[in-house]
C-alpha atoms as a PDB file:
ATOM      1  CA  UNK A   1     -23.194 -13.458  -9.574  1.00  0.00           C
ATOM      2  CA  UNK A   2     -25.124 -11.350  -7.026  1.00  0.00           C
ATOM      3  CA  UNK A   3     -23.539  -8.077  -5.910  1.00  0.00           C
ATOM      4  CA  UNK A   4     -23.506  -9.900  -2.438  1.00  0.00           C
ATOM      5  CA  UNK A   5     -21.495 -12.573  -3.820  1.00  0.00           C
ATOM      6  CA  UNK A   6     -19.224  -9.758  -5.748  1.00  0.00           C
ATOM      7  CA  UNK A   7     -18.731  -7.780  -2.488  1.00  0.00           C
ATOM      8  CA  UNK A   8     -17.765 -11.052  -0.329  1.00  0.00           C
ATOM      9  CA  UNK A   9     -15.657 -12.184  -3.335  1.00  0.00           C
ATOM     10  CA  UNK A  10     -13.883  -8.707  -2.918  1.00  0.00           C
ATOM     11  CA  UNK A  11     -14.205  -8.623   0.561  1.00  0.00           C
ATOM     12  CA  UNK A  12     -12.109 -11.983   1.571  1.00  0.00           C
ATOM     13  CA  UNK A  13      -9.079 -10.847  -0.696  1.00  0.00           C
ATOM     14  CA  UNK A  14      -8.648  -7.726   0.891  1.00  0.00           C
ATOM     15  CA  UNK A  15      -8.617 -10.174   4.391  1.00  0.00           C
ATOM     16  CA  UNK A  16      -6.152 -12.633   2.383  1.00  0.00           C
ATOM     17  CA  UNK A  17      -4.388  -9.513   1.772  1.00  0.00           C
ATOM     18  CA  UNK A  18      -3.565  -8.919   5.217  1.00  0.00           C
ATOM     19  CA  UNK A  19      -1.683 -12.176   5.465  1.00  0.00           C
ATOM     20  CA  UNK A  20       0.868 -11.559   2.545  1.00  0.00           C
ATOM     21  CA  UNK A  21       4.450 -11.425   3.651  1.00  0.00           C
ATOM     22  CA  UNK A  22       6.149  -7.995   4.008  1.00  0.00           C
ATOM     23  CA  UNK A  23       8.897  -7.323   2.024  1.00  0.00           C
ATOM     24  CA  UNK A  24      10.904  -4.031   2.049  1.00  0.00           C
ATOM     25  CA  UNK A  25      13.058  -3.596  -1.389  1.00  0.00           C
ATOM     26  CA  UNK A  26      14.499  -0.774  -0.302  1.00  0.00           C
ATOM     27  CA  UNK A  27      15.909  -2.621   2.578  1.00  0.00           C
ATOM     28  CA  UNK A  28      16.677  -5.106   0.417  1.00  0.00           C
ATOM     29  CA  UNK A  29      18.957  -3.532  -2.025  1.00  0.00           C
ATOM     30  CA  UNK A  30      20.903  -1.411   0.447  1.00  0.00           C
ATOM     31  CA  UNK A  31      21.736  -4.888   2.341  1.00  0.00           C
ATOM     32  CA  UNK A  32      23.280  -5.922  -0.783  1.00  0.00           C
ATOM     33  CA  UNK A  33      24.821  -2.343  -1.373  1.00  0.00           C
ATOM     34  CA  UNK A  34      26.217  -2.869   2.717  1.00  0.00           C
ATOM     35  CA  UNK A  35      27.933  -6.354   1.950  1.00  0.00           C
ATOM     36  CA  UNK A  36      28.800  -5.410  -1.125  1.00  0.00           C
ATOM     37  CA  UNK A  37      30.531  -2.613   0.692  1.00  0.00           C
ATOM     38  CA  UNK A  38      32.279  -4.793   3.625  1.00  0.00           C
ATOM     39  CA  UNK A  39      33.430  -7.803   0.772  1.00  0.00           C
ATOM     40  CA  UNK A  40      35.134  -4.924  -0.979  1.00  0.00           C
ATOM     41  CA  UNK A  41      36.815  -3.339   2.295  1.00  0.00           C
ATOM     42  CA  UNK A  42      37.942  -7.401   3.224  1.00  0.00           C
ATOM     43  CA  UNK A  43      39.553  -7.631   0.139  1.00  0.00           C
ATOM     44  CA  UNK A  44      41.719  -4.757   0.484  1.00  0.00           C
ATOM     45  CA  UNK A  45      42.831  -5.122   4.037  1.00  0.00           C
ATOM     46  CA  UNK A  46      43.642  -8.812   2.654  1.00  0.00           C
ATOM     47  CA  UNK A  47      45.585  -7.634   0.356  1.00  0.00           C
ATOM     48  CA  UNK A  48      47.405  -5.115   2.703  1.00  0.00           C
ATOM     49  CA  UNK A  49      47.585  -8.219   4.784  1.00  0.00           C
ATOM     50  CA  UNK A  50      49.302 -10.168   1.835  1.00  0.00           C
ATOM     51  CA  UNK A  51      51.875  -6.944   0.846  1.00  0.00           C
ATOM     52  CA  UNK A  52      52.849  -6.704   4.292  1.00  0.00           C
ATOM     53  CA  UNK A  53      53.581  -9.767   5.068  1.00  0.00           C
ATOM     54  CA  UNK A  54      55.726 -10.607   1.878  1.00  0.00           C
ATOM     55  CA  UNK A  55      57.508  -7.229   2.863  1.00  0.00           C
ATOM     56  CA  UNK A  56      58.644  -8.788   6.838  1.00  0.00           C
ATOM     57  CA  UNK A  57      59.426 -11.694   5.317  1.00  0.00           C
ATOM     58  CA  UNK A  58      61.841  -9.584   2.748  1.00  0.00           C
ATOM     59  CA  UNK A  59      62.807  -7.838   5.906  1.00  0.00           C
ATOM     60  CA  UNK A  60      63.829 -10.972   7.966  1.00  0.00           C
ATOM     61  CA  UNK A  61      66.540 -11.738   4.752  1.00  0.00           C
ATOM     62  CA  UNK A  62      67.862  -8.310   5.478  1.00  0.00           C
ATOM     63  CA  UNK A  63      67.972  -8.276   9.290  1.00  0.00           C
ATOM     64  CA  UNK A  64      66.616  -4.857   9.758  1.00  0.00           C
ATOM     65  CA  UNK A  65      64.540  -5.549  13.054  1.00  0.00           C
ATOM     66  CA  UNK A  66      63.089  -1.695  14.055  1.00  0.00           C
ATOM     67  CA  UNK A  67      61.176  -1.968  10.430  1.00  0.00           C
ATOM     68  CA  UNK A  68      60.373  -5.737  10.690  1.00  0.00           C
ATOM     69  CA  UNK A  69      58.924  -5.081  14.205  1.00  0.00           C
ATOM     70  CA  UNK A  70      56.698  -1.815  12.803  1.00  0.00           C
ATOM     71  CA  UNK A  71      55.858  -4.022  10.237  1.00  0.00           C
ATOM     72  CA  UNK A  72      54.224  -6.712  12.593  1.00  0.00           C
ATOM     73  CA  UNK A  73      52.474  -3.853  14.772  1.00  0.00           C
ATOM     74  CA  UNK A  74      51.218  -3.009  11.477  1.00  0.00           C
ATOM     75  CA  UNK A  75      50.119  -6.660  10.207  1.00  0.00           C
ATOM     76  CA  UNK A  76      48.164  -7.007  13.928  1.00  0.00           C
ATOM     77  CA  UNK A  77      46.612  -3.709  13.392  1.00  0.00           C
ATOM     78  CA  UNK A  78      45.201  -4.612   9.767  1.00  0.00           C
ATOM     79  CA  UNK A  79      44.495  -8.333  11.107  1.00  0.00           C
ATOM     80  CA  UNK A  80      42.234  -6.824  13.776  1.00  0.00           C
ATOM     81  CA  UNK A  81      40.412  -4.628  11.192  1.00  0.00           C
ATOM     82  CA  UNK A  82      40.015  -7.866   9.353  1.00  0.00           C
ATOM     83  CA  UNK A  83      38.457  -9.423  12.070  1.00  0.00           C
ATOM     84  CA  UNK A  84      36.060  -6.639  12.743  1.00  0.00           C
ATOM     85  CA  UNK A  85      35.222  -6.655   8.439  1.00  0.00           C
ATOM     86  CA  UNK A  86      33.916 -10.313   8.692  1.00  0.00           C
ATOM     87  CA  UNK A  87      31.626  -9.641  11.723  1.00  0.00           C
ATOM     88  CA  UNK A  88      30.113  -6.845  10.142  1.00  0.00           C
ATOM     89  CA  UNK A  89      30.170  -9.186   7.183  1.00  0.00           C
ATOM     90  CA  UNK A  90      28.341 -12.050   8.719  1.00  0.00           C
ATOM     91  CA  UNK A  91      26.148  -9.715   9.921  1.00  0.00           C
ATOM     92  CA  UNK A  92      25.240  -8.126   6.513  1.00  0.00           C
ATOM     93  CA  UNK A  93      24.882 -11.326   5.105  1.00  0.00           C
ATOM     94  CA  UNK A  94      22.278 -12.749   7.628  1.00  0.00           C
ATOM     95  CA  UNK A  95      20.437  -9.711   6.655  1.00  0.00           C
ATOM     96  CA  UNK A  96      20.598 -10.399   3.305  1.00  0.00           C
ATOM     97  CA  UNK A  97      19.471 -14.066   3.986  1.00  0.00           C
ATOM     98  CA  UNK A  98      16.784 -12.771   5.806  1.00  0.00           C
ATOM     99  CA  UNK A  99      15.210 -10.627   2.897  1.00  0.00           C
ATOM    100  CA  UNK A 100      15.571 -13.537   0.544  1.00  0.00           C
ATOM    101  CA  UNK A 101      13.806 -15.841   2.696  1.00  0.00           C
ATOM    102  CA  UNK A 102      10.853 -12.868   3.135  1.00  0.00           C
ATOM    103  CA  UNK A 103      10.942 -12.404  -0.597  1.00  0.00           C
ATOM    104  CA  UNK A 104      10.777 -16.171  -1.144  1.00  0.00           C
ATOM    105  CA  UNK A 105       8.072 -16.011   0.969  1.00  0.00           C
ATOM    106  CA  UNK A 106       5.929 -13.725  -1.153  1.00  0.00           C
ATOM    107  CA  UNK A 107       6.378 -15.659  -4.461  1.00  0.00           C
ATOM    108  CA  UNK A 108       5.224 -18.985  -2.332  1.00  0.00           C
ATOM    109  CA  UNK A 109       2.365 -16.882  -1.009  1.00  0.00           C
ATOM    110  CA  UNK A 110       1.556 -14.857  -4.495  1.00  0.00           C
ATOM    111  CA  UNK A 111       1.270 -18.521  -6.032  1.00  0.00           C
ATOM    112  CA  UNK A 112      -0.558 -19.838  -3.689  1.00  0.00           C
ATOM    113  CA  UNK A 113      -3.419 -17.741  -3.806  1.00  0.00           C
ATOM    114  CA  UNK A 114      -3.292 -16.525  -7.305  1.00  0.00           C
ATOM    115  CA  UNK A 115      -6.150 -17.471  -8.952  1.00  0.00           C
ATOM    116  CA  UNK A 116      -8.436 -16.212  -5.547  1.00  0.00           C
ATOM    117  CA  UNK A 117      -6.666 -12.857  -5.885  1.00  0.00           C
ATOM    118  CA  UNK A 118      -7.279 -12.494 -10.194  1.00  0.00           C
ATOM    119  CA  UNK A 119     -10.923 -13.770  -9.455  1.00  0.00           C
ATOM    120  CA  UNK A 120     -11.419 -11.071  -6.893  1.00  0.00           C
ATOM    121  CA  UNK A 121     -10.048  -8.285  -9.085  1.00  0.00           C
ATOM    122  CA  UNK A 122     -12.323  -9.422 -11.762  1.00  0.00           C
ATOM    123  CA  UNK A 123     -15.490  -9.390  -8.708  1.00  0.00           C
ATOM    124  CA  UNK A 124     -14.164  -5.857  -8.090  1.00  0.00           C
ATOM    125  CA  UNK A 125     -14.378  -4.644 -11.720  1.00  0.00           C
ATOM    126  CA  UNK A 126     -17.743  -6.515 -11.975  1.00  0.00           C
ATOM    127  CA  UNK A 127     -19.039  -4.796  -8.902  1.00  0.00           C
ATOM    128  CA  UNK A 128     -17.548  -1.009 -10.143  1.00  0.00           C
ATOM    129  CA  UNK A 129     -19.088  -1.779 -13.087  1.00  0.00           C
ATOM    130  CA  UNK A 130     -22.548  -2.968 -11.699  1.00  0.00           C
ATOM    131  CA  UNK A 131     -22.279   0.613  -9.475  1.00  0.00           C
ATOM    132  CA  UNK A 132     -21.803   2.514 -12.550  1.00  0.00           C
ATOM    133  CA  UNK A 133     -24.819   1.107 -14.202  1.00  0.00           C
ATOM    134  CA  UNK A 134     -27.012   1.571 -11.465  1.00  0.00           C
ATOM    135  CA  UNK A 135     -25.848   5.291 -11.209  1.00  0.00           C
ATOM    136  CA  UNK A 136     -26.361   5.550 -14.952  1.00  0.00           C
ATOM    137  CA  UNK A 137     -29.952   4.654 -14.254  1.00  0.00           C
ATOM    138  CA  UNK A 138     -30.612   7.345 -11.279  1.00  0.00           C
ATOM    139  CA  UNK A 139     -28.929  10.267 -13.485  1.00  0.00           C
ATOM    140  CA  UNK A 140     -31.670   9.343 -16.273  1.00  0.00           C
ATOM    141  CA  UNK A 141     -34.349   8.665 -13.937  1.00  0.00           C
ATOM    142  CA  UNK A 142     -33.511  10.629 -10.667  1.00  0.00           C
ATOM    143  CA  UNK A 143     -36.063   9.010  -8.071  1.00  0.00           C
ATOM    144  CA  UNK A 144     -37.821  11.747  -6.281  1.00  0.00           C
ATOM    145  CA  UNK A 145     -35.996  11.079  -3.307  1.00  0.00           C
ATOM    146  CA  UNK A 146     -32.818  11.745  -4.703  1.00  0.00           C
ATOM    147  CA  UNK A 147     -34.331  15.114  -6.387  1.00  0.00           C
ATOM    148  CA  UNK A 148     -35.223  16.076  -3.027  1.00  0.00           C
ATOM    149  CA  UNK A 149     -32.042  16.055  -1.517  1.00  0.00           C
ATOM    150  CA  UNK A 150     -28.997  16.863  -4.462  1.00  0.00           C
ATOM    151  CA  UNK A 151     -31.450  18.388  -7.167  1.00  0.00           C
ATOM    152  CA  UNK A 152     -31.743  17.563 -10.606  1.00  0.00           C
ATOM    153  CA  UNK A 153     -28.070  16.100 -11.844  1.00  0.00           C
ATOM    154  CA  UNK A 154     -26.291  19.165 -13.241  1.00  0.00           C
ATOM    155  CA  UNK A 155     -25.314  19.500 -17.208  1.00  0.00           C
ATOM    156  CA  UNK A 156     -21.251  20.388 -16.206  1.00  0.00           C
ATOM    157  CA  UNK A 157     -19.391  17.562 -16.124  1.00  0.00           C
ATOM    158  CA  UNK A 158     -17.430  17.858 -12.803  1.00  0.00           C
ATOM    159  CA  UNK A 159     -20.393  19.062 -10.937  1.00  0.00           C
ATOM    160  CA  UNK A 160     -22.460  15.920 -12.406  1.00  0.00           C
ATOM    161  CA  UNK A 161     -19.847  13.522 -11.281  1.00  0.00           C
ATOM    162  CA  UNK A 162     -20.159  14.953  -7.632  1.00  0.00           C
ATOM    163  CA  UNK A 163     -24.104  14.463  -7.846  1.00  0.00           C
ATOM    164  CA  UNK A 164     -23.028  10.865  -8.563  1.00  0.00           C
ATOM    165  CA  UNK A 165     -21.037  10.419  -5.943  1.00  0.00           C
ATOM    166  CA  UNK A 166     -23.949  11.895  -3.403  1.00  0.00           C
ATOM    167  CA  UNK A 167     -26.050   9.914  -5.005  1.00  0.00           C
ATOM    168  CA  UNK A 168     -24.051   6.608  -4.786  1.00  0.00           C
ATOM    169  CA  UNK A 169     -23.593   7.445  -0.638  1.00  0.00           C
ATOM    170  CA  UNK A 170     -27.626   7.550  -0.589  1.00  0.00           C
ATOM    171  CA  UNK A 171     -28.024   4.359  -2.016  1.00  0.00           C
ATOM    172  CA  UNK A 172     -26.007   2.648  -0.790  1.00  0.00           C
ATOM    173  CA  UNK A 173     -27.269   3.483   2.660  1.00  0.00           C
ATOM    174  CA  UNK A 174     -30.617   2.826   1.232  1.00  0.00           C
ATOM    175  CA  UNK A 175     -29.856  -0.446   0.245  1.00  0.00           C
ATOM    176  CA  UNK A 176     -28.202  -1.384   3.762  1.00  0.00           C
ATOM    177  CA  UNK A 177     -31.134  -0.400   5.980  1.00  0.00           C
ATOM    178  CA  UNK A 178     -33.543  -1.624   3.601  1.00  0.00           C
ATOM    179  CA  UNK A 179     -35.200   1.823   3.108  1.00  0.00           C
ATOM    180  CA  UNK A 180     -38.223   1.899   0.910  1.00  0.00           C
ATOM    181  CA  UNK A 181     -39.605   5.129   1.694  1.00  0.00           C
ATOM    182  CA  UNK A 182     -40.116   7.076  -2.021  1.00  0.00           C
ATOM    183  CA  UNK A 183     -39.708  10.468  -0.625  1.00  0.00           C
ATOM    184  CA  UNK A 184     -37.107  10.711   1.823  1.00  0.00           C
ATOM    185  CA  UNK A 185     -33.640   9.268   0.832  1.00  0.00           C
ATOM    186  CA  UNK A 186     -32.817   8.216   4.351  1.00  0.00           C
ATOM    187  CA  UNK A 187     -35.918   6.951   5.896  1.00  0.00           C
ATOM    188  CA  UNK A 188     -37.089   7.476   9.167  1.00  0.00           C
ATOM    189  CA  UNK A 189     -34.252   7.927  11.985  1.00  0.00           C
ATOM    190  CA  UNK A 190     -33.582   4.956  14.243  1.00  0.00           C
ATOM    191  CA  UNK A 191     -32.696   4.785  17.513  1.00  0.00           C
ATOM    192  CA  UNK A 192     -29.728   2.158  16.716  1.00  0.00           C
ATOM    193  CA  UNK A 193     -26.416   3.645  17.432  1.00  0.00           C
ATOM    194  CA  UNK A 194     -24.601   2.192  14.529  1.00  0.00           C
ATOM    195  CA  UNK A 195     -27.761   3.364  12.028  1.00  0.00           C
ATOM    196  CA  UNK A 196     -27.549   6.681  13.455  1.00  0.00           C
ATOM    197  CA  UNK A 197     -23.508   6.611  12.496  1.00  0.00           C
ATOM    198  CA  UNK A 198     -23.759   5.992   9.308  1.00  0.00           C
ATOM    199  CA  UNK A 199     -27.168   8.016   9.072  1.00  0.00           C
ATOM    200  CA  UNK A 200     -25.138  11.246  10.359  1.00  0.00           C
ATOM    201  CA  UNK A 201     -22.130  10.471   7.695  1.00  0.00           C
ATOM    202  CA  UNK A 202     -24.549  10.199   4.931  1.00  0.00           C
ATOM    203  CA  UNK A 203     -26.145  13.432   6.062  1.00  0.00           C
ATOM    204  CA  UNK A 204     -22.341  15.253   5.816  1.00  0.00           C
ATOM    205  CA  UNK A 205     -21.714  13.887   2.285  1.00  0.00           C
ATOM    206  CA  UNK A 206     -24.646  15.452   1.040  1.00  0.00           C
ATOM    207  CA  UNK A 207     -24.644  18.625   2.701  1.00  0.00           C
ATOM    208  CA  UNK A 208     -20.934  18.589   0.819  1.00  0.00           C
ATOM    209  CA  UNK A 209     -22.490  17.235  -2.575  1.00  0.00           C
ATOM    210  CA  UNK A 210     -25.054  20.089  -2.785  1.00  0.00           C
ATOM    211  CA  UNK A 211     -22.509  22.563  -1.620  1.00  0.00           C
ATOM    212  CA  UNK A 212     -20.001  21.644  -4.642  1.00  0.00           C
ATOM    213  CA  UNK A 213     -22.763  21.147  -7.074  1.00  0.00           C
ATOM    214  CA  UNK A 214     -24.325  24.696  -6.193  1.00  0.00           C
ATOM    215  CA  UNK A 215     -21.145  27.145  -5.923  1.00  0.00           C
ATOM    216  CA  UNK A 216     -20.238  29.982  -8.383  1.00  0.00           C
ATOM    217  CA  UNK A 217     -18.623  28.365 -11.425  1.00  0.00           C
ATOM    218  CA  UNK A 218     -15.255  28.770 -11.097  1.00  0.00           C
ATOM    219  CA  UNK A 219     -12.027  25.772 -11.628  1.00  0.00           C
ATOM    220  CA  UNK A 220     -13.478  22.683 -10.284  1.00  0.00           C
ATOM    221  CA  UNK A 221     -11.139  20.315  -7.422  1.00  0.00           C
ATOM    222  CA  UNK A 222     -11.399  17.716  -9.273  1.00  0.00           C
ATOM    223  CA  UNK A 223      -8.380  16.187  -7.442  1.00  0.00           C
ATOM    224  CA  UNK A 224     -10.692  16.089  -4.182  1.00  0.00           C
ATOM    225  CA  UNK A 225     -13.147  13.267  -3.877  1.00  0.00           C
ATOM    226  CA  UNK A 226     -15.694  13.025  -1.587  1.00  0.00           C
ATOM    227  CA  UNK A 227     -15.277  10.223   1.532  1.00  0.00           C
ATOM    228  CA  UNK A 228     -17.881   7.898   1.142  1.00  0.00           C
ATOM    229  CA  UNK A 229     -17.939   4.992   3.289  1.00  0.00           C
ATOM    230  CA  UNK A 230     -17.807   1.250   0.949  1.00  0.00           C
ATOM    231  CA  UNK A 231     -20.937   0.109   2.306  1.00  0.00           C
ATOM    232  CA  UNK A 232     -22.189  -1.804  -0.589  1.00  0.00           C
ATOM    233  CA  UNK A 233     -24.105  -1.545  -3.965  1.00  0.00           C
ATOM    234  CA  UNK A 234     -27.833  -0.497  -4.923  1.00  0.00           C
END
């Protein structure tokens, strides 16, 4: 496939992306935990409920009416507790229901599109792999534009790979503005707002590359990476 086709391939999934359902598990589980929770707490005051009751109704045999009466001030008290329990409850478990229906949502949506989201991934590995090729080519053969602006690539490892990436940002804004010119890697400048953007971007990334690839040895950041804007292959 052309890298066009790989980079449009890539590019639509990362748009289908955008439409997947959100679903929070975190949120999920602790909606769960929470009516979990408020079941628990129901039971209990249902079974104070239940104990309290049986002991009036003991009560009533007896005729002891102060304790029956504190009895059904304390029945009404546990009743309304109740009563708040299962409105939390309901509550907790339309929250629940709502997560299932989002998660449901994502398994519809995951099958739905899942052999245009396993194509894509094997576009993108394609295309990475295509880009690593094409830099494999430069490092052996450095055009003389790319000698002019990041040197000769550099024997250490970690200062090679940054060459690579300088290199990559170069042709790839080579390759989007059509620039044939053997000597200079960014052409001519235009006048175009957008070309003079990127142009200017380009320009910081190398000024960065040649600083990295020319200080004092000393341990490399090889955690850092350089920000170069996906604008397409060589």
């Amino acid at each position: 496939m052309p890298t066009n086709g790989l980079r449009a391939s890539v590019h639509q999934a990362l748009q289908l992306l955008d439409t997947r359902p959100s679903v929070d598990p975190q949120a999920y589980a602790a909606s769960r935990r929470r009516l979990g929770t408020l079941m628990s707490q129901r039971a209990v005051e249902d079974d104070w409920i239940a104990r309290l009751k049986a002991g009036r109704r003991r009560l009533s045999r007896l005729g002891d009416a102060e304790i029956r009466k504190a009895l059904d001030v304390d029945i009404q008290v546990r009743k309304q507790q109740r009563r708040r329990l299962i409105d939390h409850e309901r509550h907790a478990e339309r929250l629940v229901e709502d997560h299932e229906r989002r998660s449901q949502a994502l398994c519809d949506w995951q099958l739905d599109h899942l052999h245009q989201l396993v194509q894509a991934q094997w576009h993108a590995q394609a295309f990475l792999d295509r880009q690593e090729r094409a830099l494999d080519e430069v490092v052996a053969a450095p055009p003389p534009y790319l000698l002019a602006e990041l040197g000769p690539p550099p024997r250490p490892l970690e200062a090679r790979q940054v060459w690579r990436q300088g290199a990559l940002a170069i042709l790839r804004f080579r390759k989007d503005y059509h620039i044939q010119d053997p000597d200079r890697a960014l052409g001519h400048a235009s006048v175009d707002t957008s070309h003079r953007l990127r142009r200017s971007q380009v320009e910081v990334l190398i000024d960065q590359a040649r600083q990295l690839i020319n200080q004092p040895p000393e341990p490399f950041p090889l955690g850092e990476h350089l920000n170069i804007p996906d604008v397409g292959l060589p």
